[in-house]
Protein backbone atom coordinates (compact mmCIF):
# COMPACT_ATOMS: atom_id res chain seq x y z
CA UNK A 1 37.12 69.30 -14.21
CA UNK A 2 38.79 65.82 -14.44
CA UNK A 3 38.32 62.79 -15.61
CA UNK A 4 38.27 59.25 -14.93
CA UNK A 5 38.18 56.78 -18.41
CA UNK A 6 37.43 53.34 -18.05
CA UNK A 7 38.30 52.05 -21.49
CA UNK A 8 38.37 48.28 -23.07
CA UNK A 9 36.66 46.58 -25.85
CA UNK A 10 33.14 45.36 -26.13
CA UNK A 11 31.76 43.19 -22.92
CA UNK A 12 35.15 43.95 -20.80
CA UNK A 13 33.11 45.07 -17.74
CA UNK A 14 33.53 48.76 -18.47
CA UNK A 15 29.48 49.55 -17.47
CA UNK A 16 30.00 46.91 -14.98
CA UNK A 17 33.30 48.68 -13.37
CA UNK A 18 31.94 51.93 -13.36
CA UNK A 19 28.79 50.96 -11.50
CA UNK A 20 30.89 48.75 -8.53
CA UNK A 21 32.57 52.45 -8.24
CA UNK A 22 29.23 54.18 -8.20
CA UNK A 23 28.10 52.11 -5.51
CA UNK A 24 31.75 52.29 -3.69
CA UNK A 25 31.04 56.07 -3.83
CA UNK A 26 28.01 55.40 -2.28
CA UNK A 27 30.07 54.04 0.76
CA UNK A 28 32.03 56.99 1.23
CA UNK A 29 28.96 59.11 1.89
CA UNK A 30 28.48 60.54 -1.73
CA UNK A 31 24.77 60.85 -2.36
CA UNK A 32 22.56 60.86 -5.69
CA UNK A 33 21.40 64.49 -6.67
CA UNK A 34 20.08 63.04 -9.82
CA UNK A 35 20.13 60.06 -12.22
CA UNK A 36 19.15 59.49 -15.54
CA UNK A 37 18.09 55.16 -16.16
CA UNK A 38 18.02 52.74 -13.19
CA UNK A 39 20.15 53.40 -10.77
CA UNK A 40 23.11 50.22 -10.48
CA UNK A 41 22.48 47.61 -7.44
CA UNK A 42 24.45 44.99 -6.04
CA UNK A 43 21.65 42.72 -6.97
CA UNK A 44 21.32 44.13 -10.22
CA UNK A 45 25.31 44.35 -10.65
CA UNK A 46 25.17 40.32 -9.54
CA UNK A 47 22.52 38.95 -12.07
CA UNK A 48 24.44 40.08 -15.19
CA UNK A 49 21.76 42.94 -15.85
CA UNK A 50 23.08 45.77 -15.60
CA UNK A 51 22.25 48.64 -18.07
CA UNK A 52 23.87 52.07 -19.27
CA UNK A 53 23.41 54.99 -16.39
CA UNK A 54 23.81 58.73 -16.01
CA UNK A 55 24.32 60.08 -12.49
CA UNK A 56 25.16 63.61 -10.63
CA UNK A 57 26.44 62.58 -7.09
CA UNK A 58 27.64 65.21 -4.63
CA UNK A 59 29.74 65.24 -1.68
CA UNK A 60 32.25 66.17 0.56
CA UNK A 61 36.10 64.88 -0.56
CA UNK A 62 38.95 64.18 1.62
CA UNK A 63 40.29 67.90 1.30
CA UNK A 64 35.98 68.91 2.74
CA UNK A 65 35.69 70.43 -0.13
CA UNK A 66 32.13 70.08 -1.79
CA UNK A 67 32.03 68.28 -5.45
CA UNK A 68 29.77 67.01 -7.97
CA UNK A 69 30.30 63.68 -9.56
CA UNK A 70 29.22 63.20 -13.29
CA UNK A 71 28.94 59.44 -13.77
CA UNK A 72 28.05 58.45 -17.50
CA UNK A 73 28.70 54.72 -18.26
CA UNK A 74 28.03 54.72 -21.55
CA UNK A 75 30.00 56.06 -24.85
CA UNK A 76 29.64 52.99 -27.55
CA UNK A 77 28.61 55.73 -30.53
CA UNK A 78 27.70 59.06 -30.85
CA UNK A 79 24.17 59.69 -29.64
CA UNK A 80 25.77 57.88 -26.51
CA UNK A 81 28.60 60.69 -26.39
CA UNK A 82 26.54 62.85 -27.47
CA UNK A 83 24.31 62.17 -24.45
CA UNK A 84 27.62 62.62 -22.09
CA UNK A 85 28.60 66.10 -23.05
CA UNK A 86 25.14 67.11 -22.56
CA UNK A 87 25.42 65.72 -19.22
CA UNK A 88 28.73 67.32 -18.43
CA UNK A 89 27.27 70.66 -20.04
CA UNK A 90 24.30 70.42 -17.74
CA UNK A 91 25.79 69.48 -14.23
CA UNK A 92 28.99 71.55 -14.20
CA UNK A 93 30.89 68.93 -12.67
CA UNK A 94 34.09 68.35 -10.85
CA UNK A 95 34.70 65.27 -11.87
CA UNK A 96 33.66 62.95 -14.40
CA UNK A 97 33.58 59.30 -14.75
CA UNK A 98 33.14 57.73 -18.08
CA UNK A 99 34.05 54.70 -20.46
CA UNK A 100 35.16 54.37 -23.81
CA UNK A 101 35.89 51.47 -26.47
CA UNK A 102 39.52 51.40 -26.46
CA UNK A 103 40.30 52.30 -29.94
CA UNK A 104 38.15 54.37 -33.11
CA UNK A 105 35.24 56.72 -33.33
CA UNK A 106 34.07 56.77 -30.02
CA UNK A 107 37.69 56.93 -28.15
CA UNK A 108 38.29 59.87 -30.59
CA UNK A 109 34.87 61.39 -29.72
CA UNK A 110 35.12 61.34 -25.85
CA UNK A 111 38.67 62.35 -26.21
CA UNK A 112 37.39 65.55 -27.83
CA UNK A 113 35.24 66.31 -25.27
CA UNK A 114 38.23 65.57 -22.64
CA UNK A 115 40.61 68.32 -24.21
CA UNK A 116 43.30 69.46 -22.69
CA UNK A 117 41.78 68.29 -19.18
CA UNK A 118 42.89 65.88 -16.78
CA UNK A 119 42.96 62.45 -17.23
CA UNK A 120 43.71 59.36 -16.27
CA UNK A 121 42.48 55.95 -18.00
CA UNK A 122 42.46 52.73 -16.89
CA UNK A 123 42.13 50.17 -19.70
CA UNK A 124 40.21 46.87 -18.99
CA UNK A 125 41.18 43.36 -20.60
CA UNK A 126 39.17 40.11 -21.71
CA UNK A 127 39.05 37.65 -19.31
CA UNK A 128 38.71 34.28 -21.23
CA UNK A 129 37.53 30.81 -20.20
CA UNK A 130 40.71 28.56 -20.07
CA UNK A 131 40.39 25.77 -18.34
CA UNK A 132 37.08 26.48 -16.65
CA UNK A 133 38.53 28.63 -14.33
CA UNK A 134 36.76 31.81 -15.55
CA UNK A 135 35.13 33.12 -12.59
CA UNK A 136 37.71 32.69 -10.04
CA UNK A 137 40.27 34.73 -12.66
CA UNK A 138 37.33 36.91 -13.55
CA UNK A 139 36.56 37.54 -9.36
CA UNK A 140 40.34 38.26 -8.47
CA UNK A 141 40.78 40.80 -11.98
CA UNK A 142 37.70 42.39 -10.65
CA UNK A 143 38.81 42.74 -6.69
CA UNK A 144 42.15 43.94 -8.67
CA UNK A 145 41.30 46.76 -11.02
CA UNK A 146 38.30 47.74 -7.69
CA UNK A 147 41.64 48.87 -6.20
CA UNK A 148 43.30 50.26 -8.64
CA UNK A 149 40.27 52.84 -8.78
CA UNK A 150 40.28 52.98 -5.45
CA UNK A 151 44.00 53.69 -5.05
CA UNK A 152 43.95 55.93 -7.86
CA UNK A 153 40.33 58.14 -6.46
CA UNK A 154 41.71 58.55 -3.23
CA UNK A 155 44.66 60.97 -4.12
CA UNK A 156 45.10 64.00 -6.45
CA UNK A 157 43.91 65.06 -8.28
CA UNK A 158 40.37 63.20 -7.20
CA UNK A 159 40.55 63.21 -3.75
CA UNK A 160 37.32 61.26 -3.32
């Protein structure tokens, strides 16, 4: 099992990250096997409502190899991690895709659960409003850390 940590501080776009994966996933022929909350849409994604998921995805990987996906977006306290190892615990994945605040109780909680496993963390950043240019920085951090994941998925020890 390995994992993939999306990690910042509160309102960085760590759900929001996660779930533009899930649905790049979705691309690539992965396929829900079952979720837990509403399942993330563009639309949903788009309109700034997006709210904590759980999903099992399966699939074939670029080595045709048959995995399981554990996608848990949300670790802000303890029932929330909690919640995840119960997941992980219950779906056996192969790999698992998860967030965490960057520092504290819950980093230290979902590292526990990590272990000695694999994995790689990509930390997320505040994008403020200088200058009214927010969303056009905001749009190109997004398109930037979207392939960053993507780089990063596509070789070992993901494969996806």
């Amino acid at each position: 099992m390995t994992f993939l940590l999306i990690t910042g501080q509160e309102n960085t776009g760590k759900t929001e990250t996660i779930a533009r994966f899930y649905l790049e996933l979705l691309r690539k022929g992965y396929t829900v096997k079952q979720h837990w909350n509403p399942l993330p849409t563009a639309k949903i994604i788009a309109s700034g409502k997006l709210k904590d998921f759980s999903i099992e995805l399966q699939g074939v990987n670029s080595e045709g190899k048959q995995i399981t996906i554990a996608i848990h977006s949300a670790t802000d306290d303890k029932d929330r991690i909690d919640e995840l190892e119960k997941f992980i615990n219950l779906t056996k994945p192969d790999i698992v895709i998860t967030s965490s605040r960057y520092i504290g109780s819950p980093r230290t909680l979902v590292m526990s659960i990590v272990g000695s496993r694999y994995c790689f963390e990509i930390p997320l950043a505040k994008i403020w409003n200088h200058k009214g240019v927010k969303a056009k920085v905001l749009s190109n951090y997004r398109d930037k850390v979207d392939s960053v994941i993507k780089t990063i998925s596509e070789h070992t020890p993901y494969n996806l």
